[in-house]
PDB file of N, CA and C in Angstrom:
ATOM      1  N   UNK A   1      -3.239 -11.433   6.480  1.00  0.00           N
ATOM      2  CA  UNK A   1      -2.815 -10.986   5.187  1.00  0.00           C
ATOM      3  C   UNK A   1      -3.510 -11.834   4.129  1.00  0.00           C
ATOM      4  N   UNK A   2      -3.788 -11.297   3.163  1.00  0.00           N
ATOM      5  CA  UNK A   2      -4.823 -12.178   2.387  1.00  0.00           C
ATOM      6  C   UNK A   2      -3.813 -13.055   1.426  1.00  0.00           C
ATOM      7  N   UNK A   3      -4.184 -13.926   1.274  1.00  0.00           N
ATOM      8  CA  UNK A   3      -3.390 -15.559   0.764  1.00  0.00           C
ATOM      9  C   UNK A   3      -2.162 -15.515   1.003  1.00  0.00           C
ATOM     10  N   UNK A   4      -1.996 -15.519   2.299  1.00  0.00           N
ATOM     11  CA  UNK A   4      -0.660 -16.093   3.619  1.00  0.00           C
ATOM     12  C   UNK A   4      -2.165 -16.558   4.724  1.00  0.00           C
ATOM     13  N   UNK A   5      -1.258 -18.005   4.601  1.00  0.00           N
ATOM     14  CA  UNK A   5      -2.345 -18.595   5.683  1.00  0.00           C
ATOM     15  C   UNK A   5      -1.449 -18.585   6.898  1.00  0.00           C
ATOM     16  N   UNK A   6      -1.502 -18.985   7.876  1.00  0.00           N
ATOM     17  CA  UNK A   6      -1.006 -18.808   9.040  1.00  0.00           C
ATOM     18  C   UNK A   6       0.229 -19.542   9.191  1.00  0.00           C
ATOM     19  N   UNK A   7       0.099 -20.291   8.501  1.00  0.00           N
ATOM     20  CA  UNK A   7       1.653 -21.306   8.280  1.00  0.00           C
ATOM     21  C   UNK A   7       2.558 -20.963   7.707  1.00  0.00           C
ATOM     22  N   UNK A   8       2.463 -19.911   6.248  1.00  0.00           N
ATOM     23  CA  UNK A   8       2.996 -19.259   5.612  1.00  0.00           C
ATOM     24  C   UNK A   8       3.428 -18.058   6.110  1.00  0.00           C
ATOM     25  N   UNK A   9       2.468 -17.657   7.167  1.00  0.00           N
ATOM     26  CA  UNK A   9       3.317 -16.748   7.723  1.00  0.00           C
ATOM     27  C   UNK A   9       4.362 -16.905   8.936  1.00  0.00           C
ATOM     28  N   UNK A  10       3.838 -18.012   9.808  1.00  0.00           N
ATOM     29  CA  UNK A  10       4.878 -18.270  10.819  1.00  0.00           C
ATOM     30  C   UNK A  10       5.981 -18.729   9.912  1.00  0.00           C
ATOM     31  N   UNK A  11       5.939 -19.202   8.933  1.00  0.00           N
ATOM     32  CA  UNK A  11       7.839 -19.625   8.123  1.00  0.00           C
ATOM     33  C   UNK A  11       8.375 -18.841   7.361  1.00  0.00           C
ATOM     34  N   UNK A  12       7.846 -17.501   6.991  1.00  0.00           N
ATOM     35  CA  UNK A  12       8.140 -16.436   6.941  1.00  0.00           C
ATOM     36  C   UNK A  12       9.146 -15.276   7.892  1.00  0.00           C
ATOM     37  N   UNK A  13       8.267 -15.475   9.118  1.00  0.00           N
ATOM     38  CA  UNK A  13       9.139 -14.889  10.235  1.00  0.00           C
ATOM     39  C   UNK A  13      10.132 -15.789  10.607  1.00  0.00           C
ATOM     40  N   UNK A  14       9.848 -16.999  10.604  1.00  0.00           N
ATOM     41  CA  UNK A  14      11.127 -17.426  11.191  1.00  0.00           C
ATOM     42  C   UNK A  14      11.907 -17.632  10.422  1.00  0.00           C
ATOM     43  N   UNK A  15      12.038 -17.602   9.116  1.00  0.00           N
ATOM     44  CA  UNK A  15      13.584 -17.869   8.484  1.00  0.00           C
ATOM     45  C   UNK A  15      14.229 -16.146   8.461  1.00  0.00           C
ATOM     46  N   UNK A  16      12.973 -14.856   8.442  1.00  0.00           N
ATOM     47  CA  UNK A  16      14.073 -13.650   8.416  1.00  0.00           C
ATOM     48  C   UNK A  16      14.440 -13.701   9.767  1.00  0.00           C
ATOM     49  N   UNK A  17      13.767 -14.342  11.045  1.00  0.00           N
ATOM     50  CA  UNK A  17      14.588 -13.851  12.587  1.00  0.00           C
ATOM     51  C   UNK A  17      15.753 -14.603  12.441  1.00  0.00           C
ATOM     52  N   UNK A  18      15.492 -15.861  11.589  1.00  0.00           N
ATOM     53  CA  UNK A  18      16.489 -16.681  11.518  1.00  0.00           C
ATOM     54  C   UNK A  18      17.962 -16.119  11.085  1.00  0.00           C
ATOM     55  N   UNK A  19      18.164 -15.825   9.997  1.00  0.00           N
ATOM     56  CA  UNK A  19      18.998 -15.393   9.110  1.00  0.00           C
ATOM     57  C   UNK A  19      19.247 -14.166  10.068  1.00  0.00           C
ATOM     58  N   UNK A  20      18.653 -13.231  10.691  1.00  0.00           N
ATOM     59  CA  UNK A  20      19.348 -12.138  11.871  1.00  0.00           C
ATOM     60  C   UNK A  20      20.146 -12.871  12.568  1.00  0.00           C
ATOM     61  N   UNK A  21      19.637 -13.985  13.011  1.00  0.00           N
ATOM     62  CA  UNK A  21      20.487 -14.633  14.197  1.00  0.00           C
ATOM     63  C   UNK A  21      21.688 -15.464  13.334  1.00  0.00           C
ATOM     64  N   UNK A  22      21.613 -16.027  12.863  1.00  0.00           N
ATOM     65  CA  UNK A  22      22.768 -16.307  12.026  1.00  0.00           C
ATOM     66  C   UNK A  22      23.863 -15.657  11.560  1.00  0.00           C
ATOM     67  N   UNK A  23      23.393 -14.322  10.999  1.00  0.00           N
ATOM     68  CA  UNK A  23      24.518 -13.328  10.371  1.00  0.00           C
ATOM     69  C   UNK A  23      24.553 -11.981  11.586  1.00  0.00           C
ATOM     70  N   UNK A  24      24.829 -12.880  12.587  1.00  0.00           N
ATOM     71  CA  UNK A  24      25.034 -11.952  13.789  1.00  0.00           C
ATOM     72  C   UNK A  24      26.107 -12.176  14.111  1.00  0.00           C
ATOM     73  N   UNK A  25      27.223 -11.429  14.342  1.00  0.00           N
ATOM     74  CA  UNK A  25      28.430 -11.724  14.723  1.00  0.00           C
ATOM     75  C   UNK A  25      28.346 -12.630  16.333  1.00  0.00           C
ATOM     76  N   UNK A  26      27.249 -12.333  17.359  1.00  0.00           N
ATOM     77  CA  UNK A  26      27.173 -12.827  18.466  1.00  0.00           C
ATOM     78  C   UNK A  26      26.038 -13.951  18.848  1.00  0.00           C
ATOM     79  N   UNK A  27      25.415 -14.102  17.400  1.00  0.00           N
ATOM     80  CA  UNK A  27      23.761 -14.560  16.834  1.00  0.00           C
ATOM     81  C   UNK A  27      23.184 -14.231  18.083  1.00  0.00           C
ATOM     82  N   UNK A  28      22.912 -12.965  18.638  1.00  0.00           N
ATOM     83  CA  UNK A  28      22.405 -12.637  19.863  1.00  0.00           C
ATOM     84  C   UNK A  28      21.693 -10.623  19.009  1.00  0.00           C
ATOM     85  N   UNK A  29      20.770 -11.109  17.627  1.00  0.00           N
ATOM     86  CA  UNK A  29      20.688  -9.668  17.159  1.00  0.00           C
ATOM     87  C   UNK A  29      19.787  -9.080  18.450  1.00  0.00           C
ATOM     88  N   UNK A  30      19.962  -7.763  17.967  1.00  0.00           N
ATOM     89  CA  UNK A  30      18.642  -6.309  18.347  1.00  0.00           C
ATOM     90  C   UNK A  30      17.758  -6.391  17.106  1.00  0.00           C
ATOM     91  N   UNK A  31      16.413  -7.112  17.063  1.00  0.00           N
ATOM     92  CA  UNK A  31      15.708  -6.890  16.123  1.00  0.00           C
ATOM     93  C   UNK A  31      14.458  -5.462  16.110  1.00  0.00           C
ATOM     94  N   UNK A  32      14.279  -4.854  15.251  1.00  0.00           N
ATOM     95  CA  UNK A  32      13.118  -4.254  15.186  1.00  0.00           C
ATOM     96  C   UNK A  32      12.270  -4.575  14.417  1.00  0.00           C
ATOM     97  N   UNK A  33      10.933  -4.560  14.623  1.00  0.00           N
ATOM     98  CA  UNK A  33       9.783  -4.996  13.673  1.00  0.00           C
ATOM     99  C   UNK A  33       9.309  -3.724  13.324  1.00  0.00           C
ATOM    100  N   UNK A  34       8.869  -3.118  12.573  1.00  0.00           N
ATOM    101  CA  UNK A  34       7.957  -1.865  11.808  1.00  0.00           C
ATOM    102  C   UNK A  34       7.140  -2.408  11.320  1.00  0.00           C
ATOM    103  N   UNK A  35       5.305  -2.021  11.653  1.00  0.00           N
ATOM    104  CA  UNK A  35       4.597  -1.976  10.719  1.00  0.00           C
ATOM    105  C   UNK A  35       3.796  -1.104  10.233  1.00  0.00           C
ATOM    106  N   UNK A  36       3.762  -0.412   8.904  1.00  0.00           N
ATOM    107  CA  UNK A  36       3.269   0.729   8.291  1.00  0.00           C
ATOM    108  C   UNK A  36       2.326   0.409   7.240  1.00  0.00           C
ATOM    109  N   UNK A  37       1.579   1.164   7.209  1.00  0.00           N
ATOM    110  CA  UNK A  37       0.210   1.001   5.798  1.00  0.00           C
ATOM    111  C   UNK A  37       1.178   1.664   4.492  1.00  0.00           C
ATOM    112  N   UNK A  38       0.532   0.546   3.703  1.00  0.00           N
ATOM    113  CA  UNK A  38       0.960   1.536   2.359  1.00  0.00           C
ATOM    114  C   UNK A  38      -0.324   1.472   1.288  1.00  0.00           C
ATOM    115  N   UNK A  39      -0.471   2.201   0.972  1.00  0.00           N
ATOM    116  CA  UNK A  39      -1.405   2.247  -0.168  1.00  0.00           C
ATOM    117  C   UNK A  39      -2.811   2.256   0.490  1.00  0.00           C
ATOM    118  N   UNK A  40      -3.958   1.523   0.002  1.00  0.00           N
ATOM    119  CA  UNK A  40      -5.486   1.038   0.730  1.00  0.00           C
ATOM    120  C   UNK A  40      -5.122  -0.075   1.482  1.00  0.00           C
ATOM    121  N   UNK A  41      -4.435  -1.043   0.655  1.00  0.00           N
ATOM    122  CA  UNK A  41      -5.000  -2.263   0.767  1.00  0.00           C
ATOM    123  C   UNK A  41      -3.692  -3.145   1.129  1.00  0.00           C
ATOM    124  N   UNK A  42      -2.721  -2.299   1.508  1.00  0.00           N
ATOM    125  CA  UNK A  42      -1.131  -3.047   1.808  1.00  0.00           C
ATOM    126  C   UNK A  42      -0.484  -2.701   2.890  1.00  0.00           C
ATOM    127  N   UNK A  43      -0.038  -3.595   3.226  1.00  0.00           N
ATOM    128  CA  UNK A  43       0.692  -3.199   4.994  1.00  0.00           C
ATOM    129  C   UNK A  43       2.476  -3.534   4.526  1.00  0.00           C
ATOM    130  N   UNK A  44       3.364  -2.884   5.259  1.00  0.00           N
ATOM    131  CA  UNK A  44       4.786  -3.215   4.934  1.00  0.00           C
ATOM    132  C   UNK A  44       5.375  -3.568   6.761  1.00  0.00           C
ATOM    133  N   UNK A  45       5.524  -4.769   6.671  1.00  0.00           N
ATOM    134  CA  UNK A  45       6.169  -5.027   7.648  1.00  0.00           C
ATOM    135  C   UNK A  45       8.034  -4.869   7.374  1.00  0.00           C
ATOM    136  N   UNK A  46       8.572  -4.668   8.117  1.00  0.00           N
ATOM    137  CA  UNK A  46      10.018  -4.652   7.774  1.00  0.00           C
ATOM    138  C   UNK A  46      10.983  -4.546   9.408  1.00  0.00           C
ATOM    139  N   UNK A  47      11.860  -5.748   8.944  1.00  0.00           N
ATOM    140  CA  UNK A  47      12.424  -6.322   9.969  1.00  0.00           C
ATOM    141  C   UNK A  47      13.959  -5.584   9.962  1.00  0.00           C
ATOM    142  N   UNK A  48      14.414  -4.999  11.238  1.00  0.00           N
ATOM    143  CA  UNK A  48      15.984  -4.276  11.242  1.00  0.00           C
ATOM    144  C   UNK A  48      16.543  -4.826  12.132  1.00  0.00           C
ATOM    145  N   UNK A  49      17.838  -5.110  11.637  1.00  0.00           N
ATOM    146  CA  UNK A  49      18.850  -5.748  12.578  1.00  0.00           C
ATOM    147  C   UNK A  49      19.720  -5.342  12.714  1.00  0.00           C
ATOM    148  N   UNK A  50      20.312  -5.718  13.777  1.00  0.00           N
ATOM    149  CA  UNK A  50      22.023  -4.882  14.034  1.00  0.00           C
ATOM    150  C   UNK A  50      23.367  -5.604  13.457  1.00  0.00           C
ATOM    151  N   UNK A  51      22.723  -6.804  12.865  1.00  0.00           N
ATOM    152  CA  UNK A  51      24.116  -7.544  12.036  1.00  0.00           C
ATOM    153  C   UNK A  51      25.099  -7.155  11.288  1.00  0.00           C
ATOM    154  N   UNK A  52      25.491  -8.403  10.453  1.00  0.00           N
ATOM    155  CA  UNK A  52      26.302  -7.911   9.723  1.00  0.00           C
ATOM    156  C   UNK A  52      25.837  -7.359   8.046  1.00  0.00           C
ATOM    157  N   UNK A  53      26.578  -6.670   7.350  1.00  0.00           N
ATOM    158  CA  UNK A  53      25.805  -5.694   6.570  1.00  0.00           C
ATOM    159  C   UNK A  53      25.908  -6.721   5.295  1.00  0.00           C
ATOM    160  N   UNK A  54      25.324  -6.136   3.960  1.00  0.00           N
ATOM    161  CA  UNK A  54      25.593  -7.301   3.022  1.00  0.00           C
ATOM    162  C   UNK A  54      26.351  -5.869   1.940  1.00  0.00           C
ATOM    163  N   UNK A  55      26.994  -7.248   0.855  1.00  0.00           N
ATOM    164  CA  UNK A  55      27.549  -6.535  -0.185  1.00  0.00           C
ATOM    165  C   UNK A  55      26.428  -6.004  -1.489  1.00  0.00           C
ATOM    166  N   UNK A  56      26.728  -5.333  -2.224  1.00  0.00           N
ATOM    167  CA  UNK A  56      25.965  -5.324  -3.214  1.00  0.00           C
ATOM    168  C   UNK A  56      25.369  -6.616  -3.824  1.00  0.00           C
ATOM    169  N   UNK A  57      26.261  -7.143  -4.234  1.00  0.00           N
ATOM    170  CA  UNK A  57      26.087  -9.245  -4.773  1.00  0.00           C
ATOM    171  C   UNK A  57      25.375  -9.708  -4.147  1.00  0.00           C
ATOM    172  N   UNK A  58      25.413  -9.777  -2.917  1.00  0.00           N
ATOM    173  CA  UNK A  58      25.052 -10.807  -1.654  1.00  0.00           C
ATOM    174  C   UNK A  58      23.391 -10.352  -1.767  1.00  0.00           C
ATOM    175  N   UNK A  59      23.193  -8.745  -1.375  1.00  0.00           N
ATOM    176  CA  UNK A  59      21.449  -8.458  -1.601  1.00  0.00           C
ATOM    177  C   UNK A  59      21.379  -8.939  -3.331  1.00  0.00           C
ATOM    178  N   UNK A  60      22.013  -8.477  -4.241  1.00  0.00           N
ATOM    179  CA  UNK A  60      21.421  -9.119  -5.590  1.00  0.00           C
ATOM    180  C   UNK A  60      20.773 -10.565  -5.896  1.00  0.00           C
ATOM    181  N   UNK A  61      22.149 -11.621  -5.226  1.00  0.00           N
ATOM    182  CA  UNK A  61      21.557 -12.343  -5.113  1.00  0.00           C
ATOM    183  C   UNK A  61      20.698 -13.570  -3.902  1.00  0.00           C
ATOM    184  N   UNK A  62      20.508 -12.625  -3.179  1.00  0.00           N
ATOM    185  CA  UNK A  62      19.911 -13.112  -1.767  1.00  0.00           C
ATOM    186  C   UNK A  62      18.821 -13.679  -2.310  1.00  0.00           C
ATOM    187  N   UNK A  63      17.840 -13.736  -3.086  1.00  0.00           N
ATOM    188  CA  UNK A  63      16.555 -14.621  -3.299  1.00  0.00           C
ATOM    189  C   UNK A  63      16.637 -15.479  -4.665  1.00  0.00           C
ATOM    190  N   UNK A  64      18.241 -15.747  -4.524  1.00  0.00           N
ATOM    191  CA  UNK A  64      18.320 -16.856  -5.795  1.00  0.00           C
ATOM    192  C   UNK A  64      18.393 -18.225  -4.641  1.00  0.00           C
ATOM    193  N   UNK A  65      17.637 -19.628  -5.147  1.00  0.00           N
ATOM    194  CA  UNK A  65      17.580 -20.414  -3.997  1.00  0.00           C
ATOM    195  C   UNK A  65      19.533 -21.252  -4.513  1.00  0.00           C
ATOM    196  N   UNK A  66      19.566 -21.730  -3.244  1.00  0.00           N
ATOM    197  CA  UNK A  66      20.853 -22.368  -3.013  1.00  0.00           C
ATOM    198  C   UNK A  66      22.187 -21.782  -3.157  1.00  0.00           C
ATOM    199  N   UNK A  67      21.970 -20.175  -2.679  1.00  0.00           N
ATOM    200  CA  UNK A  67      22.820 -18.958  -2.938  1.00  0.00           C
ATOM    201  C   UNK A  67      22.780 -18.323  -1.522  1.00  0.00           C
ATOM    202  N   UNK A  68      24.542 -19.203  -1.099  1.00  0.00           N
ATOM    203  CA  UNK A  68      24.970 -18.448  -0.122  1.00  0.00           C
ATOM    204  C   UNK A  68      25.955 -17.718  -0.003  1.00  0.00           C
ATOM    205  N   UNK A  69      25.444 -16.408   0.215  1.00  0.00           N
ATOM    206  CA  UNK A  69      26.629 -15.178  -0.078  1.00  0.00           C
ATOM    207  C   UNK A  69      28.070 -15.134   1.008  1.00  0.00           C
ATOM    208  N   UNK A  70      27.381 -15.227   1.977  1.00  0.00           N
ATOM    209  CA  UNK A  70      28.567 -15.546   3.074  1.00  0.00           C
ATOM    210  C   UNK A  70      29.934 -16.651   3.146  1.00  0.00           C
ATOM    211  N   UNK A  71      29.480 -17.911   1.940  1.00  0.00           N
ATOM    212  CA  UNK A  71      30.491 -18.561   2.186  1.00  0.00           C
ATOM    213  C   UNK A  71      31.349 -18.491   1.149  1.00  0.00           C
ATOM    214  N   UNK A  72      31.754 -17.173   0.526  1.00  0.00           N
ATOM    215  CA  UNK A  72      32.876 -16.247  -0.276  1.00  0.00           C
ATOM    216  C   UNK A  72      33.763 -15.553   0.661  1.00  0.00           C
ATOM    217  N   UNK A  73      32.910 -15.150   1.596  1.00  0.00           N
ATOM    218  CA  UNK A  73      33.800 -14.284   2.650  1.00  0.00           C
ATOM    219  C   UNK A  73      34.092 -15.093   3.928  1.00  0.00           C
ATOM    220  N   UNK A  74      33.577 -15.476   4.233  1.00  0.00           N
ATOM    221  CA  UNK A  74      33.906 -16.204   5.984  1.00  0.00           C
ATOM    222  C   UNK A  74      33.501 -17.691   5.837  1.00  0.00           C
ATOM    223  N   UNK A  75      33.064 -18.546   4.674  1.00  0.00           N
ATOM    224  CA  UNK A  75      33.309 -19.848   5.016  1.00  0.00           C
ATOM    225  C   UNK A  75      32.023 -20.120   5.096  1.00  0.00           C
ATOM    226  N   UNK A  76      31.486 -21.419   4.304  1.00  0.00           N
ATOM    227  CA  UNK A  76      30.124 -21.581   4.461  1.00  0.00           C
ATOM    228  C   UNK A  76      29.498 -22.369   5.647  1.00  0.00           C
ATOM    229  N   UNK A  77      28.402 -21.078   5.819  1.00  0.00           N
ATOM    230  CA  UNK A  77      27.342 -21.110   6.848  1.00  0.00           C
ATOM    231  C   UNK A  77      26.361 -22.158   6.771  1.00  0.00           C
ATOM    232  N   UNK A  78      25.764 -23.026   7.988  1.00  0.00           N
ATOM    233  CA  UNK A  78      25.045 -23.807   8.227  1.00  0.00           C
ATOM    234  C   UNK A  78      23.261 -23.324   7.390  1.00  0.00           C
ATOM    235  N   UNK A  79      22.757 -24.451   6.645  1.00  0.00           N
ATOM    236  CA  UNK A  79      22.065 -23.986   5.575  1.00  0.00           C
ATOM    237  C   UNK A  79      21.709 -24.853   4.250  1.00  0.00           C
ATOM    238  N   UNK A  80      20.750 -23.975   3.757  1.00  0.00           N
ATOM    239  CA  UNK A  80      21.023 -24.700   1.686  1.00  0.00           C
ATOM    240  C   UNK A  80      21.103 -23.161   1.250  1.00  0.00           C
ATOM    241  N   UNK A  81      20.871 -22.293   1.324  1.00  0.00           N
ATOM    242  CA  UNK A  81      20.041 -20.889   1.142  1.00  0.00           C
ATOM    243  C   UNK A  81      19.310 -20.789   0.841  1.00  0.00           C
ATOM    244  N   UNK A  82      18.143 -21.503   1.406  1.00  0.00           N
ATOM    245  CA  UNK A  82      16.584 -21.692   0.983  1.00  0.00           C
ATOM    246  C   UNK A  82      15.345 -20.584   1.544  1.00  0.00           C
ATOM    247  N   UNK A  83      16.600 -20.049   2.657  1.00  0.00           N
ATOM    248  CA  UNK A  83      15.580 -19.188   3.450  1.00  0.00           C
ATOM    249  C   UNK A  83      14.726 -18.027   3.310  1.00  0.00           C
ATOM    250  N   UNK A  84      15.592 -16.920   2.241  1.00  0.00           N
ATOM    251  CA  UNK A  84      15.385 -15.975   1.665  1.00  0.00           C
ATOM    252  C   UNK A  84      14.444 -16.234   0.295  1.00  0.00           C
ATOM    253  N   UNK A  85      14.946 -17.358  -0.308  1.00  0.00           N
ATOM    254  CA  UNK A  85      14.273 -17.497  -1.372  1.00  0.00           C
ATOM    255  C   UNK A  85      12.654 -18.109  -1.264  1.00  0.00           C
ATOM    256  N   UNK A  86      12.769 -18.352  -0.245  1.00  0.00           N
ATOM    257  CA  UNK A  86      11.145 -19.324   0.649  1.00  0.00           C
ATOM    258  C   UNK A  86      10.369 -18.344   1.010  1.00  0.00           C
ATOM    259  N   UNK A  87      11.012 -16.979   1.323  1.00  0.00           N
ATOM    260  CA  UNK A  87      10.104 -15.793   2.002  1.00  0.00           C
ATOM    261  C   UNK A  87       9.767 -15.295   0.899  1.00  0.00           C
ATOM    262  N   UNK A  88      10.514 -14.977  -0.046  1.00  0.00           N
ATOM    263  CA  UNK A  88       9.969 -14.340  -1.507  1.00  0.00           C
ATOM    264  C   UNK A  88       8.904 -15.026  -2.351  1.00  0.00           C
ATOM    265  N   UNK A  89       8.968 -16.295  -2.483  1.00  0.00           N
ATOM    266  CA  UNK A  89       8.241 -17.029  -3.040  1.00  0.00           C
ATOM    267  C   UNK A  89       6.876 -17.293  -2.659  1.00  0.00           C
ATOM    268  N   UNK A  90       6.724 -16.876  -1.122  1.00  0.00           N
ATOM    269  CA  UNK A  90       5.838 -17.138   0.015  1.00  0.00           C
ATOM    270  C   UNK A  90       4.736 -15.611  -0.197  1.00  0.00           C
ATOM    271  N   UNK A  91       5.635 -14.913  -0.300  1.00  0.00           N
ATOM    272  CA  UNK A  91       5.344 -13.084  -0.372  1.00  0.00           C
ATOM    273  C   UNK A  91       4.736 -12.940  -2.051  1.00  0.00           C
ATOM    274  N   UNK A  92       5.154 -13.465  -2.663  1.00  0.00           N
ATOM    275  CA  UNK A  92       5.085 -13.224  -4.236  1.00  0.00           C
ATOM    276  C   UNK A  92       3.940 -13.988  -4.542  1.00  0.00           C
ATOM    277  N   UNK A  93       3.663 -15.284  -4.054  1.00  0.00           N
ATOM    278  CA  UNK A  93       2.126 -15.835  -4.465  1.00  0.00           C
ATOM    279  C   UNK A  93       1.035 -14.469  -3.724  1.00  0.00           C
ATOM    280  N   UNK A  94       1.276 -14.442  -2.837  1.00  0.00           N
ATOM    281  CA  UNK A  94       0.351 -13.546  -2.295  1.00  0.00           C
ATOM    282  C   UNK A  94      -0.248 -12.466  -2.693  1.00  0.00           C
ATOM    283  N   UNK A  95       0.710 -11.970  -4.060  1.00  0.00           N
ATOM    284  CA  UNK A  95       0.952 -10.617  -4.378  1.00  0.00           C
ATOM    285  C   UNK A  95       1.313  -9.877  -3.980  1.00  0.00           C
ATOM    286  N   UNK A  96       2.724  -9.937  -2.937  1.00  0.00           N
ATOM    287  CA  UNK A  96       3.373  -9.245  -2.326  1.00  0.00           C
ATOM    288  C   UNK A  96       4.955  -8.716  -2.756  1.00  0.00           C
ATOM    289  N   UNK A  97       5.814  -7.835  -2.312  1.00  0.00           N
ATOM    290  CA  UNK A  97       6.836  -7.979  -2.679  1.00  0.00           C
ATOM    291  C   UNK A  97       8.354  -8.382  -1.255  1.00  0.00           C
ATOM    292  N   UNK A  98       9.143  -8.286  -1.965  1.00  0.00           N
ATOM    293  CA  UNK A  98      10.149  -8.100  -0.413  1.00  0.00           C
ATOM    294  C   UNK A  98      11.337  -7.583  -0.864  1.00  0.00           C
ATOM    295  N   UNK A  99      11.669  -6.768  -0.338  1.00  0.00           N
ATOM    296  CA  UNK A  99      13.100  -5.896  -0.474  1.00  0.00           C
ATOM    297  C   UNK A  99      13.956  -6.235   0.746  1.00  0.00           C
ATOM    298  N   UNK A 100      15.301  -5.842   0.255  1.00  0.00           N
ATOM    299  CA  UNK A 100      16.659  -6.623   1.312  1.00  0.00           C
ATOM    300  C   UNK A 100      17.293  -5.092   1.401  1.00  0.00           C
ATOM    301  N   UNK A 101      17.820  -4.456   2.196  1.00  0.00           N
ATOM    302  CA  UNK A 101      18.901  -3.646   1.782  1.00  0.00           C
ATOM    303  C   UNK A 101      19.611  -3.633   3.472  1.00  0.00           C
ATOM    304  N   UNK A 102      20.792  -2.942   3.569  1.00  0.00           N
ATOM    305  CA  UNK A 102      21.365  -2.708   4.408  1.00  0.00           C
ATOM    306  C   UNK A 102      20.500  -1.486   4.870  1.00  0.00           C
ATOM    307  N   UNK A 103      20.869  -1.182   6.335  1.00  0.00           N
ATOM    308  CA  UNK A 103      20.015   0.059   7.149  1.00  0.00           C
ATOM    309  C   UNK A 103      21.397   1.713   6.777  1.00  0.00           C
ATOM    310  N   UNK A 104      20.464   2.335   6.551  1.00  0.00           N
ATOM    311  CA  UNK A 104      20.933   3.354   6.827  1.00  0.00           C
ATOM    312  C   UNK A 104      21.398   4.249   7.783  1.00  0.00           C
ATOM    313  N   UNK A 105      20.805   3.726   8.983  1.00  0.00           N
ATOM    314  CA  UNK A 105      21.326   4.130  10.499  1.00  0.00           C
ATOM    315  C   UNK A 105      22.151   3.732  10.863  1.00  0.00           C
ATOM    316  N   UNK A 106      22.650   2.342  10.761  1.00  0.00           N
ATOM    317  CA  UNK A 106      23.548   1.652  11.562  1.00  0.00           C
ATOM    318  C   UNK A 106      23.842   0.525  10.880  1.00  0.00           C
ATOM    319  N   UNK A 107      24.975  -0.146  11.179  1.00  0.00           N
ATOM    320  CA  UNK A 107      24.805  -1.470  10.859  1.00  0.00           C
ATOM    321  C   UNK A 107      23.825  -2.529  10.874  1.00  0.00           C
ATOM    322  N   UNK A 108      23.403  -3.632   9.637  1.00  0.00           N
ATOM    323  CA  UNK A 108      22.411  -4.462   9.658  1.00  0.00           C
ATOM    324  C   UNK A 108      21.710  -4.250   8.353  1.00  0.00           C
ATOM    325  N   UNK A 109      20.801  -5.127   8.876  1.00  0.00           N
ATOM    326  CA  UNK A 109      20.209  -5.552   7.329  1.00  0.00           C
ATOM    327  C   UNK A 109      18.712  -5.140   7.640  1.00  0.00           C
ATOM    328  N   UNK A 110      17.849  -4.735   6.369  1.00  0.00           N
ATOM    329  CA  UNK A 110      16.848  -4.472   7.017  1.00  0.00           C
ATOM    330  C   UNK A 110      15.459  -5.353   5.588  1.00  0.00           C
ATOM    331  N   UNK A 111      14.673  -5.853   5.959  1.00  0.00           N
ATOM    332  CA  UNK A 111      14.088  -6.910   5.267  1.00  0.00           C
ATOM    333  C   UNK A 111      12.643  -6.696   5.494  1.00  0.00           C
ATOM    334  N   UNK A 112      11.987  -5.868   4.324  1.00  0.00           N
ATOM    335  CA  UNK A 112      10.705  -5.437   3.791  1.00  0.00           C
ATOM    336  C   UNK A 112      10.048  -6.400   2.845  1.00  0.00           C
ATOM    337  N   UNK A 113       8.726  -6.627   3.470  1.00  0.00           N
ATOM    338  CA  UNK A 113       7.761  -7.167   2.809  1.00  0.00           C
ATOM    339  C   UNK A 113       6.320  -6.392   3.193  1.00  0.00           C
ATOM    340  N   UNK A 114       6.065  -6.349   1.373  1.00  0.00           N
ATOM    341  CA  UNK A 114       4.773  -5.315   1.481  1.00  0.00           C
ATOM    342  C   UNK A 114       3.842  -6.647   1.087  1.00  0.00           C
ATOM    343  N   UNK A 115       2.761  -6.616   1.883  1.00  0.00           N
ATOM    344  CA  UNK A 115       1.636  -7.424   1.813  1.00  0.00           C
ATOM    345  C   UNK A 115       0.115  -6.956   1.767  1.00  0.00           C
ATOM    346  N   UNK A 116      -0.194  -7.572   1.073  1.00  0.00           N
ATOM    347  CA  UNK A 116      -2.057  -7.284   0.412  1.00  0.00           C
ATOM    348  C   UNK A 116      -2.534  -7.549   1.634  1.00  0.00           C
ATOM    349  N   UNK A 117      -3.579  -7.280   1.952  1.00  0.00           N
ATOM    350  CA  UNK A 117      -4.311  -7.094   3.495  1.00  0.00           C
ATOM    351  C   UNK A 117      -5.790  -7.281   2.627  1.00  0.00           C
ATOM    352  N   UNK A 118      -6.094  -6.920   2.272  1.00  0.00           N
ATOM    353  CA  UNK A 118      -7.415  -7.397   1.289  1.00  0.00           C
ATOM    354  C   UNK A 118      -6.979  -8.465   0.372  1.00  0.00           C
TER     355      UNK A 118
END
């Protein structure tokens, strides 16, 4: 992906597998990976999980750093909430974007990042 060096991208994947496994009721998710072209020059990877779903708030503010949504509802989770906000920041130099939303199939969260390939 053009300006994600290889480091940037392995800490990329691992804080969204991360955060699956975390907000897994059994931290034992079903992940899916998708990857699709968009545009010429952009690829959208996007990660689906079978977790637990988020609230409206929680995706609003999922890429504010030191914003953890979970510990309103069930008690705060092991963390700073750096994780989400590290992938955006990571995605956004690049000229990329990343979207959060819950899945429409099933329960889980599903976590899109469109990335420049040129």
């Amino acid at each position: 992906m053009a300006g994600l060096t290889a480091t940037a991208m392995e800490m990329i994947i691992f804080e969204v597998l991360e955060n699956s496994k975390k907000f897994h009721n059994d931290e034992d998710p079903h992940i899916q990976l998708r990857i699709e072209p968009r545009e010429e020059t952009k690829i959208q990877l996007s990660f689906l999980d079978d977790g637990q779903t988020m609230t409206a708030e929680q995706i609003a503010r999922a890429k504010i750093p030191y914003t953890q949504g979970e510990k309103w509802f069930i008690g705060e989770v092991p963390g700073m909430g750096l994780g989400i906000p590290l992938v955006t920041s990571l995605v956004w130099q690049a000229g990329g974007q990343v979207r959060i939303a819950n899945r429409n199939d099933q329960r889980g969260v599903c976590v899109n990042l469109t990335l420049q390939t040129v």
